[in-house]
PDB file of N, CA and C in Angstrom:
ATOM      1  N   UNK A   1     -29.935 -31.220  43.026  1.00  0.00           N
ATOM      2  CA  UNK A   1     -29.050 -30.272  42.378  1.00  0.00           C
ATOM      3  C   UNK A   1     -29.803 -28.962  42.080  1.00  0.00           C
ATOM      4  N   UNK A   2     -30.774 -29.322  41.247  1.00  0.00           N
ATOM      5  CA  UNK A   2     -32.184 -28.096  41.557  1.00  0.00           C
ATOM      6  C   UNK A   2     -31.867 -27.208  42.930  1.00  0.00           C
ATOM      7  N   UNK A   3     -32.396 -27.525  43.656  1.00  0.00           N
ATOM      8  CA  UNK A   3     -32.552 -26.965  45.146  1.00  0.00           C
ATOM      9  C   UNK A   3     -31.310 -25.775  45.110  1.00  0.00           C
ATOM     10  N   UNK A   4     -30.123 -26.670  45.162  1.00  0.00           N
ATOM     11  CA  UNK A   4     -28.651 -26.213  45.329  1.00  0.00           C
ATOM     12  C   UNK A   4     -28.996 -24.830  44.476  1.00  0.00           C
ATOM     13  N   UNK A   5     -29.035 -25.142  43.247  1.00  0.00           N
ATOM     14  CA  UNK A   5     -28.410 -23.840  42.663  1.00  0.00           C
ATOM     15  C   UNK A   5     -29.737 -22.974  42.789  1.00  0.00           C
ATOM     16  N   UNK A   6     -30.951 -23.467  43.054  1.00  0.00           N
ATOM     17  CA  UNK A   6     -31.953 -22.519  43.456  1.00  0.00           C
ATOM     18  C   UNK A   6     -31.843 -21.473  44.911  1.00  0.00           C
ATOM     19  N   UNK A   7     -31.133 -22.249  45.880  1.00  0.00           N
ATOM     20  CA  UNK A   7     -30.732 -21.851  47.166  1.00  0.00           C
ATOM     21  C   UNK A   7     -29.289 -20.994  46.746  1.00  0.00           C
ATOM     22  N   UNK A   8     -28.147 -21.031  45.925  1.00  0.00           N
ATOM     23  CA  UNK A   8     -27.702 -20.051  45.597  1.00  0.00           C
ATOM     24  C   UNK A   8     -27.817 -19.009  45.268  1.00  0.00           C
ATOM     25  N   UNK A   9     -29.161 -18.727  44.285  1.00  0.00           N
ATOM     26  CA  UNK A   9     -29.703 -17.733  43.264  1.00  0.00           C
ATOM     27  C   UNK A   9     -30.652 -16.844  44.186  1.00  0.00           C
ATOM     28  N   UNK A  10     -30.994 -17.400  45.457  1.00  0.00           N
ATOM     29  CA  UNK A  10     -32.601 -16.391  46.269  1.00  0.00           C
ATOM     30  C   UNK A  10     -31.764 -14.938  46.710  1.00  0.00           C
ATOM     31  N   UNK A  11     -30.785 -15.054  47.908  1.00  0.00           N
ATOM     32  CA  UNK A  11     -29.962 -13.945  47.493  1.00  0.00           C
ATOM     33  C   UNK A  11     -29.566 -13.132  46.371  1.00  0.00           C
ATOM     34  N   UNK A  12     -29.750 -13.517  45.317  1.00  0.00           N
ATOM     35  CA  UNK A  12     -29.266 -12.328  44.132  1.00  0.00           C
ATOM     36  C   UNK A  12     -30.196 -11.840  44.204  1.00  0.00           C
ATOM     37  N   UNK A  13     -32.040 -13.040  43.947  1.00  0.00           N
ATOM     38  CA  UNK A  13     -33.254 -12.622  43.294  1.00  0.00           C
ATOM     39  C   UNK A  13     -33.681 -11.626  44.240  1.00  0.00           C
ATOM     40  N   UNK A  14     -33.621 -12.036  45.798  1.00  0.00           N
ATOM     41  CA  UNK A  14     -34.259 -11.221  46.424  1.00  0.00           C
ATOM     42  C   UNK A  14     -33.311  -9.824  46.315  1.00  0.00           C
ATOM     43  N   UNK A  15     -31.856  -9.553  46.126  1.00  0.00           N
ATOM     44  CA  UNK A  15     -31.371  -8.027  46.281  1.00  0.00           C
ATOM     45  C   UNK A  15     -32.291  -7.871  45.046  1.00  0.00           C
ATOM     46  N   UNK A  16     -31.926  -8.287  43.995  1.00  0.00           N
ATOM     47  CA  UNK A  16     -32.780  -7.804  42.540  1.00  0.00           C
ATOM     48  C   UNK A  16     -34.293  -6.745  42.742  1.00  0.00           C
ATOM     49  N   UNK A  17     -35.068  -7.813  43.703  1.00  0.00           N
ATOM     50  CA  UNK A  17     -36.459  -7.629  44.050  1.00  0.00           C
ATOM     51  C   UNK A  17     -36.060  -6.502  44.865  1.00  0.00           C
ATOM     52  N   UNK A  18     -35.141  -6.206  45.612  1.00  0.00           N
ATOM     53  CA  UNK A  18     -35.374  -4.282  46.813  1.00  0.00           C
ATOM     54  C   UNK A  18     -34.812  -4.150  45.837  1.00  0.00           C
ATOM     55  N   UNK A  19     -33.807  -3.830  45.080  1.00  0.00           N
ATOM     56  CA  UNK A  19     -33.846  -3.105  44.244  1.00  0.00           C
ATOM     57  C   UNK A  19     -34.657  -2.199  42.964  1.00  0.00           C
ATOM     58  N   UNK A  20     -35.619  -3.364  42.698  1.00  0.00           N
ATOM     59  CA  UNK A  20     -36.598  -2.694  41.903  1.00  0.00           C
ATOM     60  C   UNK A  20     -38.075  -2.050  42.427  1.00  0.00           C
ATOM     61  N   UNK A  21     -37.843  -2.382  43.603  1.00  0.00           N
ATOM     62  CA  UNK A  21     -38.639  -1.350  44.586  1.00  0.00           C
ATOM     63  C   UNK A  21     -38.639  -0.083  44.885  1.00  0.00           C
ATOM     64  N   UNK A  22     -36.948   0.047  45.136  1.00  0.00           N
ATOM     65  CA  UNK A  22     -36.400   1.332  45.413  1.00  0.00           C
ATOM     66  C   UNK A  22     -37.236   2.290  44.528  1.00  0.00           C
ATOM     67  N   UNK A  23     -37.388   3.654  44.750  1.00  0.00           N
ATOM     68  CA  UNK A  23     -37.919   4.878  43.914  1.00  0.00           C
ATOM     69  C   UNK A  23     -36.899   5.771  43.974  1.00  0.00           C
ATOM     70  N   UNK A  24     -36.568   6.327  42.850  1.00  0.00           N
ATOM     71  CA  UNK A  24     -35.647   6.981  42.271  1.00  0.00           C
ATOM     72  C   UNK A  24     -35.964   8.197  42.721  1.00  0.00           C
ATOM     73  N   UNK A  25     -35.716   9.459  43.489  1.00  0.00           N
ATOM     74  CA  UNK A  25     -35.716  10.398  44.075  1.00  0.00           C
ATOM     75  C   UNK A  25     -36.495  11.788  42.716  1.00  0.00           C
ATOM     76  N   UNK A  26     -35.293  11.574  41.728  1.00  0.00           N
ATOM     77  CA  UNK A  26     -35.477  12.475  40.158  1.00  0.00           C
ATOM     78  C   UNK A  26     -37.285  12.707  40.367  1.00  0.00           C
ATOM     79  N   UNK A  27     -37.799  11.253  39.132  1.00  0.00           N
ATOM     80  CA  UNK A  27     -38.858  11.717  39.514  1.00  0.00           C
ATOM     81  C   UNK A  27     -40.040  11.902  40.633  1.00  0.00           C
ATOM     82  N   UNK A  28     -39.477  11.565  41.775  1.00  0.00           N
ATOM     83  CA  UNK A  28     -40.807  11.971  43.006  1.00  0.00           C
ATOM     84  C   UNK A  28     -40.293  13.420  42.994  1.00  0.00           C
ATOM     85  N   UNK A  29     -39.610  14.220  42.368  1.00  0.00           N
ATOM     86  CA  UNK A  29     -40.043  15.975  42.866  1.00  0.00           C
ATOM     87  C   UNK A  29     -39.970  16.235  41.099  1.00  0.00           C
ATOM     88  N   UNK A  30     -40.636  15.698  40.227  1.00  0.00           N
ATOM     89  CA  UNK A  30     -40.948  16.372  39.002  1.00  0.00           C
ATOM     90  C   UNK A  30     -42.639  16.935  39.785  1.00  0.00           C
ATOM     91  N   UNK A  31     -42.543  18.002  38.988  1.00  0.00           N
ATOM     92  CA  UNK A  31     -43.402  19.099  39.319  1.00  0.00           C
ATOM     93  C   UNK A  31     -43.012  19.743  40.475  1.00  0.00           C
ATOM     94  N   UNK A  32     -42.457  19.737  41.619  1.00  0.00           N
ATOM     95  CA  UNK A  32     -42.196  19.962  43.219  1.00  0.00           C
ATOM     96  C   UNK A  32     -41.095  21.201  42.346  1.00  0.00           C
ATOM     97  N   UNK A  33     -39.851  20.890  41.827  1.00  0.00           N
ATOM     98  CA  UNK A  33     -38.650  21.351  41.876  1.00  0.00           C
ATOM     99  C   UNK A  33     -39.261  22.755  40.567  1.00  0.00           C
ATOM    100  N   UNK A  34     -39.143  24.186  41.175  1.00  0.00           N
ATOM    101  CA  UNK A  34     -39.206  25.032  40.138  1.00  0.00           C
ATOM    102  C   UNK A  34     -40.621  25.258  40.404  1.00  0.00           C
ATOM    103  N   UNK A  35     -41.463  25.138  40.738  1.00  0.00           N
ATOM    104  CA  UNK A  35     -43.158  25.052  40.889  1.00  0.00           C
ATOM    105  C   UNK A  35     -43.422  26.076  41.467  1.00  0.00           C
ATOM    106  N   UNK A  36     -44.101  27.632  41.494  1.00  0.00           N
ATOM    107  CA  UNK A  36     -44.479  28.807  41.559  1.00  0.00           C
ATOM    108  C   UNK A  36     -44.990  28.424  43.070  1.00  0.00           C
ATOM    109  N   UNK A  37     -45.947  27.606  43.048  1.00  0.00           N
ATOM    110  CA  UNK A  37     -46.368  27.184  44.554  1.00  0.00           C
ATOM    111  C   UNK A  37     -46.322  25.749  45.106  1.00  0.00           C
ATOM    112  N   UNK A  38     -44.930  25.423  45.538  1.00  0.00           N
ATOM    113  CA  UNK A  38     -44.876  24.608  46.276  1.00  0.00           C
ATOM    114  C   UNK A  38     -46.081  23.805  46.557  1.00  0.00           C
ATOM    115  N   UNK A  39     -46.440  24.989  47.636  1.00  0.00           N
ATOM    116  CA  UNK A  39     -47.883  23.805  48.383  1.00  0.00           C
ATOM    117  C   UNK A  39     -48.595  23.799  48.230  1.00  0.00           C
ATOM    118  N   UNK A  40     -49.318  24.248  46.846  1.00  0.00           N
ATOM    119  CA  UNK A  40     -50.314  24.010  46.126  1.00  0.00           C
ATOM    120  C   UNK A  40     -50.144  22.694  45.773  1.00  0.00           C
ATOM    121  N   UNK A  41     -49.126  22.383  44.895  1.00  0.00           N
ATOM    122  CA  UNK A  41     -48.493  20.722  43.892  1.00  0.00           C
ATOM    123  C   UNK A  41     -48.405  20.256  45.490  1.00  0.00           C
ATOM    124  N   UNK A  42     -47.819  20.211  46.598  1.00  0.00           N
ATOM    125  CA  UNK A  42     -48.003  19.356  47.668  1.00  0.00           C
ATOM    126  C   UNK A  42     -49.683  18.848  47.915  1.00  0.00           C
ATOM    127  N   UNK A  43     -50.226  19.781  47.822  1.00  0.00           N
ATOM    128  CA  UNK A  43     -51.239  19.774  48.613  1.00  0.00           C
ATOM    129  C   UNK A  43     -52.315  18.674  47.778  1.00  0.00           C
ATOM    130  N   UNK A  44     -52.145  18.830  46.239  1.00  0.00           N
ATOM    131  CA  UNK A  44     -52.525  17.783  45.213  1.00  0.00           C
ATOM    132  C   UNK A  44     -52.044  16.484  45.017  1.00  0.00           C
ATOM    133  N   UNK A  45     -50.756  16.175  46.094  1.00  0.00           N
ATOM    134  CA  UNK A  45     -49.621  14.772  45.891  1.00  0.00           C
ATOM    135  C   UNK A  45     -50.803  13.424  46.497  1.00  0.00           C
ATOM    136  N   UNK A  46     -50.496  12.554  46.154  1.00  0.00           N
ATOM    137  CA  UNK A  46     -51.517  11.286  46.835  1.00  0.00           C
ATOM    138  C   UNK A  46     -50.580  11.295  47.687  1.00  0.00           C
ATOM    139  N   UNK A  47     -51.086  10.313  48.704  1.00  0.00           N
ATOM    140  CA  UNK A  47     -50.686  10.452  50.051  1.00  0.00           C
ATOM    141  C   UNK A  47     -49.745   9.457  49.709  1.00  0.00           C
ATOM    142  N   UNK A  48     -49.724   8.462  48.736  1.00  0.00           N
ATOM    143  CA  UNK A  48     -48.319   7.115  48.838  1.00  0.00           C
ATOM    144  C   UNK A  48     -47.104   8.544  48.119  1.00  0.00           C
ATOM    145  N   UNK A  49     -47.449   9.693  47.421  1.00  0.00           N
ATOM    146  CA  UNK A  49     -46.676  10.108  47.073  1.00  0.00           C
ATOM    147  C   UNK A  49     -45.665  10.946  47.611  1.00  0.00           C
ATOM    148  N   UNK A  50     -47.022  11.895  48.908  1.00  0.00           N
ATOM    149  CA  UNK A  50     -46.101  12.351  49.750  1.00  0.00           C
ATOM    150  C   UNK A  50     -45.128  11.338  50.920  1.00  0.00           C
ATOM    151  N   UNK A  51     -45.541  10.017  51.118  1.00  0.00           N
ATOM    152  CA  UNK A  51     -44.885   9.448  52.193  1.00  0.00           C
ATOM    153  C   UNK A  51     -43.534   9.102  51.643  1.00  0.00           C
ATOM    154  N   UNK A  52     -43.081   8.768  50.285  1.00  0.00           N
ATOM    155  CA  UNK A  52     -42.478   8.841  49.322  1.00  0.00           C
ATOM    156  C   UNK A  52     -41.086   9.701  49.248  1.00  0.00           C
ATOM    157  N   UNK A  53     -41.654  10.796  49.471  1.00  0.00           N
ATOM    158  CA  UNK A  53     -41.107  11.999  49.405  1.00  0.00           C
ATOM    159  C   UNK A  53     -40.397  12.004  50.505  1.00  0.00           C
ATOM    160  N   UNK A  54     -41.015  12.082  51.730  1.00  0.00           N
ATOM    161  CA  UNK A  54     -40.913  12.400  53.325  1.00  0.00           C
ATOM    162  C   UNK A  54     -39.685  11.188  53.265  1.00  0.00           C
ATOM    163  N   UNK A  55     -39.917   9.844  52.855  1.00  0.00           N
ATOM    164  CA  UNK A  55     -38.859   8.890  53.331  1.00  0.00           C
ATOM    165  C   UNK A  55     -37.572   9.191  52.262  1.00  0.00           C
ATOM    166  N   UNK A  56     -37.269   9.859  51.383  1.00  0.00           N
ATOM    167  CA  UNK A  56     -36.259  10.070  50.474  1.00  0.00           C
ATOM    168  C   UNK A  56     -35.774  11.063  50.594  1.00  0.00           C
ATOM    169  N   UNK A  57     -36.259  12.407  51.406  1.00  0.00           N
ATOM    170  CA  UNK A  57     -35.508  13.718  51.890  1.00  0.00           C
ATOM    171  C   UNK A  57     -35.656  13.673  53.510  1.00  0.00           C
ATOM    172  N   UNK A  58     -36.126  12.770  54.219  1.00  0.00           N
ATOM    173  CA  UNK A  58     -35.874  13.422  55.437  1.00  0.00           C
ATOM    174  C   UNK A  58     -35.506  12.048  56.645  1.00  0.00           C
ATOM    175  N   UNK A  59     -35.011  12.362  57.695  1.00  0.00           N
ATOM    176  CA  UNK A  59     -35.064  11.353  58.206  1.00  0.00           C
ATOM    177  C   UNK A  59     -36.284  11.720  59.895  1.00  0.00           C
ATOM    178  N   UNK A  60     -36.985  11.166  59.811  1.00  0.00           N
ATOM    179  CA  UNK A  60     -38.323  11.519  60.855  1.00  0.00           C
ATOM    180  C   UNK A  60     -37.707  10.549  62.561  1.00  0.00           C
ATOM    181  N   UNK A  61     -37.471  10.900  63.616  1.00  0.00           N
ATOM    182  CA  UNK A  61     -36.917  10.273  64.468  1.00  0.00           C
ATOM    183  C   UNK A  61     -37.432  10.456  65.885  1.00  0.00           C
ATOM    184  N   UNK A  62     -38.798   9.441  66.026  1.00  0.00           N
ATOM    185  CA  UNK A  62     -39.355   9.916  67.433  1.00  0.00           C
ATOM    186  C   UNK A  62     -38.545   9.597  68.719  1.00  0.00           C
ATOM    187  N   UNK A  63     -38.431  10.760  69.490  1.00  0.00           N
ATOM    188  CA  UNK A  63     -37.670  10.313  70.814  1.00  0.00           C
ATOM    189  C   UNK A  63     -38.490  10.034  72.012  1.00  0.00           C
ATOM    190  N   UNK A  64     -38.064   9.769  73.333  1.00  0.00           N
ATOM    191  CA  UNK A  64     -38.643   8.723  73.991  1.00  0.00           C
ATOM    192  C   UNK A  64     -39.211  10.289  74.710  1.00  0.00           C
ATOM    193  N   UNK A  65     -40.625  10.076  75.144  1.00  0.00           N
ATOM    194  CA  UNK A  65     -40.995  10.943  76.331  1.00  0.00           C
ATOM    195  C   UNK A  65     -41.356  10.462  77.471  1.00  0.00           C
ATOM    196  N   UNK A  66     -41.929  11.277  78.479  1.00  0.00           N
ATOM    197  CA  UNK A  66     -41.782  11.044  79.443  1.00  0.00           C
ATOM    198  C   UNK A  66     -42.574   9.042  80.236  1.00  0.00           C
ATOM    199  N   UNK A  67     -42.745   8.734  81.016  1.00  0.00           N
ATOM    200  CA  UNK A  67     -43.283   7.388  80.897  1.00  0.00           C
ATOM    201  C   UNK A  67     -44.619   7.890  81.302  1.00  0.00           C
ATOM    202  N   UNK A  68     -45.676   6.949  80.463  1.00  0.00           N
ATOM    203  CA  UNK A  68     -47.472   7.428  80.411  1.00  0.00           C
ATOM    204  C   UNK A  68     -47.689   8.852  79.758  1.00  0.00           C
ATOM    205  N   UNK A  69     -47.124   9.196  79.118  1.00  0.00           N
ATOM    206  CA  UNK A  69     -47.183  10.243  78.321  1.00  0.00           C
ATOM    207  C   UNK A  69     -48.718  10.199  77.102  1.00  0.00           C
ATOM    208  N   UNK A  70     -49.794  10.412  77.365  1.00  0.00           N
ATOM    209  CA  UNK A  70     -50.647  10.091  76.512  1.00  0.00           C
ATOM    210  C   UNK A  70     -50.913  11.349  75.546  1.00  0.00           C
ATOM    211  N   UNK A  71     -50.289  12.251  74.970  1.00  0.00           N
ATOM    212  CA  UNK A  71     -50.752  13.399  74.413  1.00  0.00           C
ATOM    213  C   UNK A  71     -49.392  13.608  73.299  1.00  0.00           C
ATOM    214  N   UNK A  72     -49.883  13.812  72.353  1.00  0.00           N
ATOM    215  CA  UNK A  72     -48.509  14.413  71.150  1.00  0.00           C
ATOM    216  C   UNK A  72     -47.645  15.087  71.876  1.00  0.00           C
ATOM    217  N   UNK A  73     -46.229  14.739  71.991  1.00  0.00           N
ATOM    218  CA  UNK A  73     -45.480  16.427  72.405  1.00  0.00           C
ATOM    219  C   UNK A  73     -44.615  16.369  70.949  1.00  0.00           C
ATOM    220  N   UNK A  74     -44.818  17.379  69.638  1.00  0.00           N
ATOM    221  CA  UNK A  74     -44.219  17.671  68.591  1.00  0.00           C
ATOM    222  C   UNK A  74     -42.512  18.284  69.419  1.00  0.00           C
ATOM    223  N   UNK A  75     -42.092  18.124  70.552  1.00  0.00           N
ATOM    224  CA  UNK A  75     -41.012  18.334  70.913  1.00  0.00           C
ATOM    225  C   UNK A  75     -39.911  17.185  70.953  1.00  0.00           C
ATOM    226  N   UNK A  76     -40.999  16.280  71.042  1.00  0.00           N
ATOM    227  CA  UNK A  76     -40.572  14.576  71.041  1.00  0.00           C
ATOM    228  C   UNK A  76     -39.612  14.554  69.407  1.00  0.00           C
ATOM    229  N   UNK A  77     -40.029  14.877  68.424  1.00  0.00           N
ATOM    230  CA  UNK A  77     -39.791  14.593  67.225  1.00  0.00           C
ATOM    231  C   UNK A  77     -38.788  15.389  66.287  1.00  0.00           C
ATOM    232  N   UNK A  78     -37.556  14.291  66.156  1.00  0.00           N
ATOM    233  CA  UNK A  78     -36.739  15.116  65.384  1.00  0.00           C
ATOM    234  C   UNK A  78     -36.761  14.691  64.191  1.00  0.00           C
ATOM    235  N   UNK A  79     -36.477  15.879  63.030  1.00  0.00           N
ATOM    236  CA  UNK A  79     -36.474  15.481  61.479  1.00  0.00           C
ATOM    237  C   UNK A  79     -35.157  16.429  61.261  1.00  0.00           C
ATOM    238  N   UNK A  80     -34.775  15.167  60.642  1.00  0.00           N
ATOM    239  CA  UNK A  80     -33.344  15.834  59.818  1.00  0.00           C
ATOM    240  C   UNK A  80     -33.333  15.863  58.349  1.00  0.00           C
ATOM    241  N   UNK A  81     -32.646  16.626  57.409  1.00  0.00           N
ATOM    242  CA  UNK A  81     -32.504  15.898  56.162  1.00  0.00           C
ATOM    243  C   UNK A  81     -31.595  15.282  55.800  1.00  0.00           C
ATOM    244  N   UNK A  82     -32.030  14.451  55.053  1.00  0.00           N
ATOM    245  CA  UNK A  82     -31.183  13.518  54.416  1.00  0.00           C
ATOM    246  C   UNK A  82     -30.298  14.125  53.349  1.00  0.00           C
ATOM    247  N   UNK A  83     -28.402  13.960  53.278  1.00  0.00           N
ATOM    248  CA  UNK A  83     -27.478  14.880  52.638  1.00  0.00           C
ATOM    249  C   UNK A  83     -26.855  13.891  51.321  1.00  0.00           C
TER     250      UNK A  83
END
């Protein structure tokens, strides 16, 4: 009977658990929003902070290039924002 209602409850626990993962957008741009120099406060962000950022305003979308393509083409890569 254990089991049962334990095997009912993993679905709630686990939405519960992404949910309290999620990061609230508000504060990842306290200091960013109003800030004299932008990319100064960027340039000071930890890097989990900027990736943070990047995944909550933008959407990053590599497209396919050519086949054996061994070199960056920044043409490959579309970023949109997120509305």
């Amino acid at each position: 009977m254990l089991e049962r209602i334990t095997a009912k409850l993993r679905p709630q626990l686990a939405d519960a658990e992404a949910r309290s993962r999620r990061v609230e957008p508000a504060p990842l741009l306290d200091g960013l929003v109003g800030a004299a120099d932008v990319r100064a406060v960027w340039d000071g962000l930890s890097l989990s902070r900027r990736r943070a950022l990047v995944n909550a305003l933008l959407t990053v979308i590599l497209n396919r290039t050519g086949q054996g393509a061994r070199t960056f083409d920044p043409e490959a890569v579309t970023i949109e924002w997120r509305l």
